[in-house]
Protein backbone atom coordinates (compact mmCIF):
# COMPACT_ATOMS: atom_id res chain seq x y z
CA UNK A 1 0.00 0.00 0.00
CA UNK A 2 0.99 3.38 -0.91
CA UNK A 3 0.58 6.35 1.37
CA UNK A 4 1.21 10.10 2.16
CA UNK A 5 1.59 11.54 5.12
CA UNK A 6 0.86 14.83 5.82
CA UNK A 7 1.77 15.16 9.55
CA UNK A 8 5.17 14.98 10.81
CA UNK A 9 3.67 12.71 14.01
CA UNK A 10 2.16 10.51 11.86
CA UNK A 11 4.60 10.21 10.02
CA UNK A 12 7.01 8.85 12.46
CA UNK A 13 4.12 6.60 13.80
CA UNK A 14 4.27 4.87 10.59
CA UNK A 15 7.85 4.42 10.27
CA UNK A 16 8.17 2.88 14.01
CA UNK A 17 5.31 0.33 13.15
CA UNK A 18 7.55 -0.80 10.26
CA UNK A 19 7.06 0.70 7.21
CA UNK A 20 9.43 1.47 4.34
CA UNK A 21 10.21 4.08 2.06
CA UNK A 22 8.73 1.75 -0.83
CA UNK A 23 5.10 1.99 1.51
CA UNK A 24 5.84 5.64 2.53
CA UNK A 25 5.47 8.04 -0.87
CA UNK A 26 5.22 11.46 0.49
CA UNK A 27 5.58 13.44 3.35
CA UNK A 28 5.75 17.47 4.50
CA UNK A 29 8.94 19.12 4.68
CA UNK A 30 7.90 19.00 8.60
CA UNK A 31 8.31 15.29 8.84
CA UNK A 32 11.91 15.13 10.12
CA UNK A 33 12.01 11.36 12.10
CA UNK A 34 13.13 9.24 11.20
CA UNK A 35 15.34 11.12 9.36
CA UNK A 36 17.48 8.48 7.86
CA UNK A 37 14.18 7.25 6.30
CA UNK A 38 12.09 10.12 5.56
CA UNK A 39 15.26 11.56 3.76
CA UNK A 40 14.43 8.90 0.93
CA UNK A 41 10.87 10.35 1.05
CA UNK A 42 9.58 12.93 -1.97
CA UNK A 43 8.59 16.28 -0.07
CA UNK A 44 4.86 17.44 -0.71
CA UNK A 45 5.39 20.85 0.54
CA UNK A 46 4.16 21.83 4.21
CA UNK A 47 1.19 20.62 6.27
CA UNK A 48 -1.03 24.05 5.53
CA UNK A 49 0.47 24.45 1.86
CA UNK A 50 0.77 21.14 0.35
CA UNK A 51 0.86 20.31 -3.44
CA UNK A 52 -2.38 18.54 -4.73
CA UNK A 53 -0.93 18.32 -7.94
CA UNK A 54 2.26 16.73 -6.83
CA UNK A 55 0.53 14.08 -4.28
CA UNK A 56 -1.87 12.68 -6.85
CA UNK A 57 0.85 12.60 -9.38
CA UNK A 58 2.34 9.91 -6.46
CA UNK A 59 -1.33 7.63 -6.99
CA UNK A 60 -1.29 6.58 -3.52
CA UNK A 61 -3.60 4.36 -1.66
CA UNK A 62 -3.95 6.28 1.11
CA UNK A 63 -3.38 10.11 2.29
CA UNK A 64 -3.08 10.60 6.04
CA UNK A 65 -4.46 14.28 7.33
CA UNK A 66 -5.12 15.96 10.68
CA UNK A 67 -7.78 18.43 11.47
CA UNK A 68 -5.78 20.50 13.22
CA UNK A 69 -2.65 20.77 11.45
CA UNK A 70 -3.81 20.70 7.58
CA UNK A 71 -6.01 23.15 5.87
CA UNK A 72 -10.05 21.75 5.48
CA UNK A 73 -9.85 22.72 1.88
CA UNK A 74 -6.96 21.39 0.39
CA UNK A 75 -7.65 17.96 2.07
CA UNK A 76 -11.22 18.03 1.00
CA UNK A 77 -9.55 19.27 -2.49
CA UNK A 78 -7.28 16.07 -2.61
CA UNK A 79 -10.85 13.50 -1.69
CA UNK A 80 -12.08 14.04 -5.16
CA UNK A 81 -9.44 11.74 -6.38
CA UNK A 82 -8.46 9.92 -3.54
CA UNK A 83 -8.71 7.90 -0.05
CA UNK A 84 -8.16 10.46 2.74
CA UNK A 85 -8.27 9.16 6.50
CA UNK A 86 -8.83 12.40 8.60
CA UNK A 87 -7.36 11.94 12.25
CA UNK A 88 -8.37 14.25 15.18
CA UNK A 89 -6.34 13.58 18.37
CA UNK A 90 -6.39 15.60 21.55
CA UNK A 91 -6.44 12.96 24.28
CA UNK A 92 -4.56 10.22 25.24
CA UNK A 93 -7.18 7.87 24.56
CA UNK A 94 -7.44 9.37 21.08
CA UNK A 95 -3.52 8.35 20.68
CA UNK A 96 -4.36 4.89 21.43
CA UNK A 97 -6.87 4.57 19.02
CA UNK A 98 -5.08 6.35 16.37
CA UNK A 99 -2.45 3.99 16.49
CA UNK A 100 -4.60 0.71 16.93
CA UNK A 101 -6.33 2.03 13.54
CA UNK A 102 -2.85 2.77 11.97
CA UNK A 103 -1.95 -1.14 12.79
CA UNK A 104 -4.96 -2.26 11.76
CA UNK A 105 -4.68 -0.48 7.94
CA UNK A 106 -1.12 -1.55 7.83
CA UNK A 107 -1.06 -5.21 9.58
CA UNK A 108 1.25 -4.41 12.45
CA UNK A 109 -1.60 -4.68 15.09
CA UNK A 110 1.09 -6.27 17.35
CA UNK A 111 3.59 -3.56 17.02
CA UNK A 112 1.06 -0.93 17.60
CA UNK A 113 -0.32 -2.04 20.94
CA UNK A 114 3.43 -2.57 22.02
CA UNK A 115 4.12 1.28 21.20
CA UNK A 116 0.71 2.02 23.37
CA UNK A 117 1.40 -0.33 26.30
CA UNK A 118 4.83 1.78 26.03
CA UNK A 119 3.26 5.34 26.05
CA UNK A 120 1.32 4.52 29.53
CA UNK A 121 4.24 3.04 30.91
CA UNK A 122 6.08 6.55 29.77
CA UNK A 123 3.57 8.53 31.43
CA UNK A 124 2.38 5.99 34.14
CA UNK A 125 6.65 6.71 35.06
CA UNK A 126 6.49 10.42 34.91
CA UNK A 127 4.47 11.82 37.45
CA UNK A 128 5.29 14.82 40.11
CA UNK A 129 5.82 13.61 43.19
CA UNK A 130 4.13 16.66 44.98
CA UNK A 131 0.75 18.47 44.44
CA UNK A 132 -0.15 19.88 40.95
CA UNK A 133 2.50 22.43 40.11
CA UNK A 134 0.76 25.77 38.24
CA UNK A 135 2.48 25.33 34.59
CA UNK A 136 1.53 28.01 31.60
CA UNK A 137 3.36 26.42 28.29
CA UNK A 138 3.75 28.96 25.52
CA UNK A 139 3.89 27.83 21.93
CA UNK A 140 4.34 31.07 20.35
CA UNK A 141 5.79 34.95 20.87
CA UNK A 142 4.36 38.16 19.46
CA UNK A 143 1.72 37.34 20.40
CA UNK A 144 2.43 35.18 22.91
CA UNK A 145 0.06 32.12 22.71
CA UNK A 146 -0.29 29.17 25.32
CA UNK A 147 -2.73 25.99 25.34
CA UNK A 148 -5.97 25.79 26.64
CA UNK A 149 -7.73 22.22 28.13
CA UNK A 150 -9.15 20.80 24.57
CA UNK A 151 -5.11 20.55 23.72
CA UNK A 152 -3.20 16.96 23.18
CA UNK A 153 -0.25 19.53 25.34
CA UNK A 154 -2.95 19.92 27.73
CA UNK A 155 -2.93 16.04 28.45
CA UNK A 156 0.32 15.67 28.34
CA UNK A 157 0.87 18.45 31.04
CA UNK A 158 -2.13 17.22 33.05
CA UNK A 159 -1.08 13.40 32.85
CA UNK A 160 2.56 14.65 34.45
CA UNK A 161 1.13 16.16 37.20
CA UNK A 162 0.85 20.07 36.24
CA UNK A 163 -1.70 22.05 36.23
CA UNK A 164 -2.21 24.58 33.34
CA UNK A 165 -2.57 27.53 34.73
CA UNK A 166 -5.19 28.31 31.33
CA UNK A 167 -7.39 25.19 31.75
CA UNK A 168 -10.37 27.23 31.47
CA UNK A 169 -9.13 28.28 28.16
CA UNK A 170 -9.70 26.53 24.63
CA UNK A 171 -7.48 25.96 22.16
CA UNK A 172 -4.66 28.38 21.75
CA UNK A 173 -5.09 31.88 23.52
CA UNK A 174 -3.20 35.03 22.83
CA UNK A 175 -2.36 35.99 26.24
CA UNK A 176 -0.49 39.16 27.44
CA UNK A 177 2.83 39.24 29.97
CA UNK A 178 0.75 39.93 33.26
CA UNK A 179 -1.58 36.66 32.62
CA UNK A 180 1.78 34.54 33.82
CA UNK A 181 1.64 35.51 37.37
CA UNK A 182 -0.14 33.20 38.93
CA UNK A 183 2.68 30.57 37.16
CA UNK A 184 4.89 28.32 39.60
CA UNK A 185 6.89 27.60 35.78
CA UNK A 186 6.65 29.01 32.70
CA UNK A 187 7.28 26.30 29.80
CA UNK A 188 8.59 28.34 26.54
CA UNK A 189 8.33 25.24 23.92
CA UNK A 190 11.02 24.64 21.24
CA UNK A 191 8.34 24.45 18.65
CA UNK A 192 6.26 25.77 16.75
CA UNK A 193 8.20 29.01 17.30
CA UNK A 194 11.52 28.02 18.21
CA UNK A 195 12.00 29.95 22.17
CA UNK A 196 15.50 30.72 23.15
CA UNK A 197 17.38 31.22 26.07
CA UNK A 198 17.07 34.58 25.14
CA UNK A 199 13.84 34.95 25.69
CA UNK A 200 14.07 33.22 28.83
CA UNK A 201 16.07 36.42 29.91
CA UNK A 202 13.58 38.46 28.35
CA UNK A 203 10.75 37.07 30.49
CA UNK A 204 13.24 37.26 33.34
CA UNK A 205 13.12 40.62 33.71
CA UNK A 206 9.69 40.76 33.79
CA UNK A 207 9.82 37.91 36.41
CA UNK A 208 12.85 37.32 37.85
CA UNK A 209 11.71 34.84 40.77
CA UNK A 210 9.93 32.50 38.10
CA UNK A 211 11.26 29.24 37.10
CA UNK A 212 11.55 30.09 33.14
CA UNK A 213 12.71 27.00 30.74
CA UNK A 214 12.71 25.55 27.27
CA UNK A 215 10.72 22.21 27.04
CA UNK A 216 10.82 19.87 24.54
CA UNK A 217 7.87 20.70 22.24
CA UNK A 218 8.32 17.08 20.29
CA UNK A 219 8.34 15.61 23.77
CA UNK A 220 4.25 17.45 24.31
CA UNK A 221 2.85 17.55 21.15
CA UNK A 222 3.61 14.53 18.83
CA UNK A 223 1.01 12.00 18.68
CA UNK A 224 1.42 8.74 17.73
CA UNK A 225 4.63 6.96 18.89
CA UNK A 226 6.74 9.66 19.86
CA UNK A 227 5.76 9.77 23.46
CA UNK A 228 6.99 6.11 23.77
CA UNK A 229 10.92 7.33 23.48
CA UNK A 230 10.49 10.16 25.66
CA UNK A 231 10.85 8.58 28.93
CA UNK A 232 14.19 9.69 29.94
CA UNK A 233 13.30 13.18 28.66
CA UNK A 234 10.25 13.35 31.08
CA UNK A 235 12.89 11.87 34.25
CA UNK A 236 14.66 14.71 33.45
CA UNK A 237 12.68 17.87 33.31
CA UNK A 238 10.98 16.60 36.28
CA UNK A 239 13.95 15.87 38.42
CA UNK A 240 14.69 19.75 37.25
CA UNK A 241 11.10 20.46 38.99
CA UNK A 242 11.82 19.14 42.15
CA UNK A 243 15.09 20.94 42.44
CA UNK A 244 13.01 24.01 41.84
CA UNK A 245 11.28 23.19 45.09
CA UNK A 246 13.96 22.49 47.35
């Protein structure tokens, strides 16, 4: 079977459950792991601009989408010709099922549920030891943005023991400076806008007794399998928590 991904996550998932390059046709210029593989993998531009043209010029079997990350029209643009599955995930349990489907399609049902036994042991492992620390995770600057509860961050956050300060949010906020005070850590992710320890010191001056750090956006916001290999990642950050507290 022939398929395109569109979604760097996915992507990744489908590599991990054992695909090739021959079963893999097309990706985004987003969809960096595994990069010895994906490397070998025609580029169908990004996940909001791809090339219709370009992917049905590939014929494949199969295009994989995301609500969130690709544009409505250009996926509904690409169903005229061809099989589009449409994936929507923003809880854990929405990860698990994404990937039991993916094994399902592809015949590595047993590969799959090993890479979701994985993820809960990941996050089963990384928990705070103390009471809900008050998190606010920023994904973008000018304007600054952060995540509100109906986020797959949001999980993530919530299932390692923080508490998003913006829970009564939805979605992705604009939020100003001041909003960050009530903030035991400020999280400035590493993607989709690429933070700096720079403007860590920015923020610094602004609030100098705040714990202010880059986090791992990969590590919060790829679906699929990526959680699975980020179980020394998680040790880490929260050993650098408790520290904090001491």
């Amino acid at each position: 079977m022939k398929v395109v991904s569109l979604v760097p996550s996915i992507t990744e998932a489908l590599f991990d459950l054992g695909l090739t390059e021959n079963e893999v046709v097309g990706r985004t210029k987003f969809c960096i792991h595994p990069a010895d593989k994906v490397k070998n993998v025609p580029v169908i531009g990004g996940t909001k601009n791809i090339n219709i043209d370009k992917i049905k010029a590939l014929q494949p079997d199969l295009i994989l989408a995301n609500k969130e990350e690709n544009i409505k029209e250009q996926v509904e643009a690409l169903m005229d010709d061809c099989k589009v599955l449409v994936t929507n995930v923003e809880t854990i349990e929405d990860n698990y099922y994404l990937l039991k489907t993916l094994g399902n399609i592809f015949n590595k049902k047993e590969r799959a549920q090993q890479f979701n036994l994985k993820i809960y042991d990941v996050l089963e492992q990384a928990k705070l030891d103390s009471a809900n620390i008050k998190a606010a995770y920023l994904i973008w600057k000018n304007p600054y943005m952060t995540i509100g509860s109906d986020t797959f961050i949001h999980k993530i956050l919530a299932e390692t023991g923080f508490e998003n300060i913006f829970k009564d949010k939805t979605r992705y906020p604009v939020i100003e400076m001041e909003d960050l005070a009530g903030a035991d850590v400020i999280m400035l992710s590493s993607e989709p806008f690429p933070f700096k320890e720079k403007h860590i010191e920015e923020m610094k001056a602004f609030y100098p007794d705040k714990k202010i750090m880059i986090v791992d956006g990969e590590a919060f916001s790829w679906y699929g399998t990526h959680i699975a290999k980020c179980g020394n990642y998680f040790r880490e950050l929260l050993a650098e928590i408790h520290a904090m507290e001491r």
